[in-house]
C-alpha atoms as a PDB file:
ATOM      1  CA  UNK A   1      26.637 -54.870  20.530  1.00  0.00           C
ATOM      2  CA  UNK A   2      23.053 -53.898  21.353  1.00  0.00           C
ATOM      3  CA  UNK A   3      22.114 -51.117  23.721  1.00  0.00           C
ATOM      4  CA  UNK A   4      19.106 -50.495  25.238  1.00  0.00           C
ATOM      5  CA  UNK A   5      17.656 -47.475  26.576  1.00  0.00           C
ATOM      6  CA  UNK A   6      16.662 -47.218  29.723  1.00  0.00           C
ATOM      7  CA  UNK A   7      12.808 -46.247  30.117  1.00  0.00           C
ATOM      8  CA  UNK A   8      12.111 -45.690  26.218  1.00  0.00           C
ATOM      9  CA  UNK A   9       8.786 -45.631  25.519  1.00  0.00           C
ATOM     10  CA  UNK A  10       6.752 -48.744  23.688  1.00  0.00           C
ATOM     11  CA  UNK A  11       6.533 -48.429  20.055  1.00  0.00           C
ATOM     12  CA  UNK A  12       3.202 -47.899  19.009  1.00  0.00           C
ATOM     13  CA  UNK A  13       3.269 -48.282  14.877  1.00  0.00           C
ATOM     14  CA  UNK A  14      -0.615 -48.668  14.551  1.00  0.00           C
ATOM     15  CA  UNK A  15      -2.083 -46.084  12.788  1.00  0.00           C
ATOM     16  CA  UNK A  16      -4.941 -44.476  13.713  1.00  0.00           C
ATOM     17  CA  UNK A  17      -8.591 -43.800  12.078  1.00  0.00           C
ATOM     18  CA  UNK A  18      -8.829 -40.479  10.418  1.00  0.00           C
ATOM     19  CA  UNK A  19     -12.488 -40.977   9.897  1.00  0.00           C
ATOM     20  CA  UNK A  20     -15.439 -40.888  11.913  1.00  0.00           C
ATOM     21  CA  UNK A  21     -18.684 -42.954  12.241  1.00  0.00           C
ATOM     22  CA  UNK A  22     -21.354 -41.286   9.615  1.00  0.00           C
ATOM     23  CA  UNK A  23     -18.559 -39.230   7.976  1.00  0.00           C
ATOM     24  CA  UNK A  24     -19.177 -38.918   4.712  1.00  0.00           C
ATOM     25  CA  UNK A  25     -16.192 -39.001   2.359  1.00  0.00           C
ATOM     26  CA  UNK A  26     -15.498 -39.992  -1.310  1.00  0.00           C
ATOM     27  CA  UNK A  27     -13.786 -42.612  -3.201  1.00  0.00           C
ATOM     28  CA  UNK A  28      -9.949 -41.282  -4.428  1.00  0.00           C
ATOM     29  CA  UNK A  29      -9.374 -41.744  -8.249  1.00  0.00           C
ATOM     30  CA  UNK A  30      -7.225 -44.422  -9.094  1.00  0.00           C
ATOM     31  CA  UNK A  31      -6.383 -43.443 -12.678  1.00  0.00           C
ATOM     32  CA  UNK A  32      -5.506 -39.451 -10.986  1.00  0.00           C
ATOM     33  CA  UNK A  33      -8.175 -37.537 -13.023  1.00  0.00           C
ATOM     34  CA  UNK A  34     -11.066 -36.216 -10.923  1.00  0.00           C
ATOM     35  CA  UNK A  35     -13.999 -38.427 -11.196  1.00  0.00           C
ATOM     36  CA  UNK A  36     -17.110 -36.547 -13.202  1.00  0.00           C
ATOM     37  CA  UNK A  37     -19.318 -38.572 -10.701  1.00  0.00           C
ATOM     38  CA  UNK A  38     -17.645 -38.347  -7.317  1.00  0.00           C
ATOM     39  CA  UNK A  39     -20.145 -40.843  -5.456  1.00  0.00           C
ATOM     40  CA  UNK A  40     -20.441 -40.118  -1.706  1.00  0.00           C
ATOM     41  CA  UNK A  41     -20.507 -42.727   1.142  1.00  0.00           C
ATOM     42  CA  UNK A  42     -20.898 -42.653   4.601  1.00  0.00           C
ATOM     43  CA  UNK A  43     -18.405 -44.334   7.033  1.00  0.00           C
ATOM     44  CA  UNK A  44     -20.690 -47.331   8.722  1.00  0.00           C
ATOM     45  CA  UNK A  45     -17.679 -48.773  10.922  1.00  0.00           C
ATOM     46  CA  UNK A  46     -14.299 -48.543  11.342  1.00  0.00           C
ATOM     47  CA  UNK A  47     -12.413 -52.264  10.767  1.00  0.00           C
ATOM     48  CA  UNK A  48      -8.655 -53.371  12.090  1.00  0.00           C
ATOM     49  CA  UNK A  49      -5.691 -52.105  10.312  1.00  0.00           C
ATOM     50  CA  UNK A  50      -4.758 -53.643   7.139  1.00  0.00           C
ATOM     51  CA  UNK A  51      -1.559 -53.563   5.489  1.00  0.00           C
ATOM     52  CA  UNK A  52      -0.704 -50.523   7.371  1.00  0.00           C
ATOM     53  CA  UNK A  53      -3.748 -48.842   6.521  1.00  0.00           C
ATOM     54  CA  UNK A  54      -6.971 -48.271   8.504  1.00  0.00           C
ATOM     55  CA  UNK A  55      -9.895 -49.620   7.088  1.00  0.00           C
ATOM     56  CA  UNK A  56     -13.299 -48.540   6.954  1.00  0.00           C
ATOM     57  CA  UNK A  57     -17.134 -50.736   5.930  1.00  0.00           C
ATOM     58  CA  UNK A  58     -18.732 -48.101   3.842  1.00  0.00           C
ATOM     59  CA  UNK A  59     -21.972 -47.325   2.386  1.00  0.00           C
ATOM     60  CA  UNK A  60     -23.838 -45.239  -0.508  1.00  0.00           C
ATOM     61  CA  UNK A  61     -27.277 -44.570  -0.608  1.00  0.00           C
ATOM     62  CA  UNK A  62     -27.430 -45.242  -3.984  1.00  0.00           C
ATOM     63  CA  UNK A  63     -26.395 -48.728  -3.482  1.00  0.00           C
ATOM     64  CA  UNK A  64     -27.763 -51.588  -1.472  1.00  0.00           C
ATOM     65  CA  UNK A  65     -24.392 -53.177  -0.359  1.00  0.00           C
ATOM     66  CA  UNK A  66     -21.670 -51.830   1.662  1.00  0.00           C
ATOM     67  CA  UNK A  67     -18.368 -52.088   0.451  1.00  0.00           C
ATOM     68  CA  UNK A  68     -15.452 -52.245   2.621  1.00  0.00           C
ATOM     69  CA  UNK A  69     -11.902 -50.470   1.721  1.00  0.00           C
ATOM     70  CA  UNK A  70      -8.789 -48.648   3.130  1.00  0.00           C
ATOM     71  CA  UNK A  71      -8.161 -44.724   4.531  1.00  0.00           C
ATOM     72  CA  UNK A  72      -5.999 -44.662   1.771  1.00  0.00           C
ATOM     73  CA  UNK A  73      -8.268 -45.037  -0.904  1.00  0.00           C
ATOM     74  CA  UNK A  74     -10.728 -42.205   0.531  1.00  0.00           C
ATOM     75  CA  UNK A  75     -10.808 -38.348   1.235  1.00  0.00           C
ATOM     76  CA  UNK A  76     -13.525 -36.321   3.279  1.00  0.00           C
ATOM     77  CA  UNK A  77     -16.578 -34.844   0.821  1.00  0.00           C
ATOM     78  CA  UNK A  78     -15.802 -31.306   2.146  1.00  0.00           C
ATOM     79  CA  UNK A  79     -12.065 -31.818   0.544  1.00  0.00           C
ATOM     80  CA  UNK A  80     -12.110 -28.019  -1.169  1.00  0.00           C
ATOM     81  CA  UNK A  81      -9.659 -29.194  -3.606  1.00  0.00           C
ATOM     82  CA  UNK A  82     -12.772 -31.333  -5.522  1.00  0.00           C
ATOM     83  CA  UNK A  83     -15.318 -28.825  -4.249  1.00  0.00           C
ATOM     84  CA  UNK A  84     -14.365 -25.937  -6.004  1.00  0.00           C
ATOM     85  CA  UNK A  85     -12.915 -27.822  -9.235  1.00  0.00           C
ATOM     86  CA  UNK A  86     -15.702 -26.803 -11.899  1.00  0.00           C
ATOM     87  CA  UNK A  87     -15.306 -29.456 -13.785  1.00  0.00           C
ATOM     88  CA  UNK A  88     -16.765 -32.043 -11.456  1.00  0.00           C
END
């Protein structure tokens, strides 16, 4: 038997953005080594959900395109963990 409770509160499973418009963040590594050449973008919009995942249209100024890819794939530029690695 299901029960019910009585004045529960909707579900809300939709994550939400951790980045702002003109934030500039980086690209994670996807092999786990830190990337020599950690290319900065700047958040140009934030897009729907994806997969459970927020996603973002992105831009470098080194590039003429914007790409477009998921919170999960990105970190802020001011993440001291890459900062203060020497080897970068």
């Amino acid at each position: 038997m299901i029960r019910f409770q009585q004045n529960a509160r909707p579900r809300t499973d939709t994550p939400s953005h951790l980045f702002a418009i003109g934030q500039t963040v980086r690209m994670k590594s996807r092999t786990g080594l830190v990337q020599k050449t950690a290319e900065l973008f700047q958040i140009k919009s934030r897009l729907p959900v994806k997969d459970g995942s927020p996603q973002y249209r992105i831009r470098s100024e080194q590039e003429t395109h914007e790409r477009v890819t998921t919170e999960d794939n990105l970190e802020p530029a001011d993440n001291p963990a890459v900062a203060n690695n020497p080897s970068i």
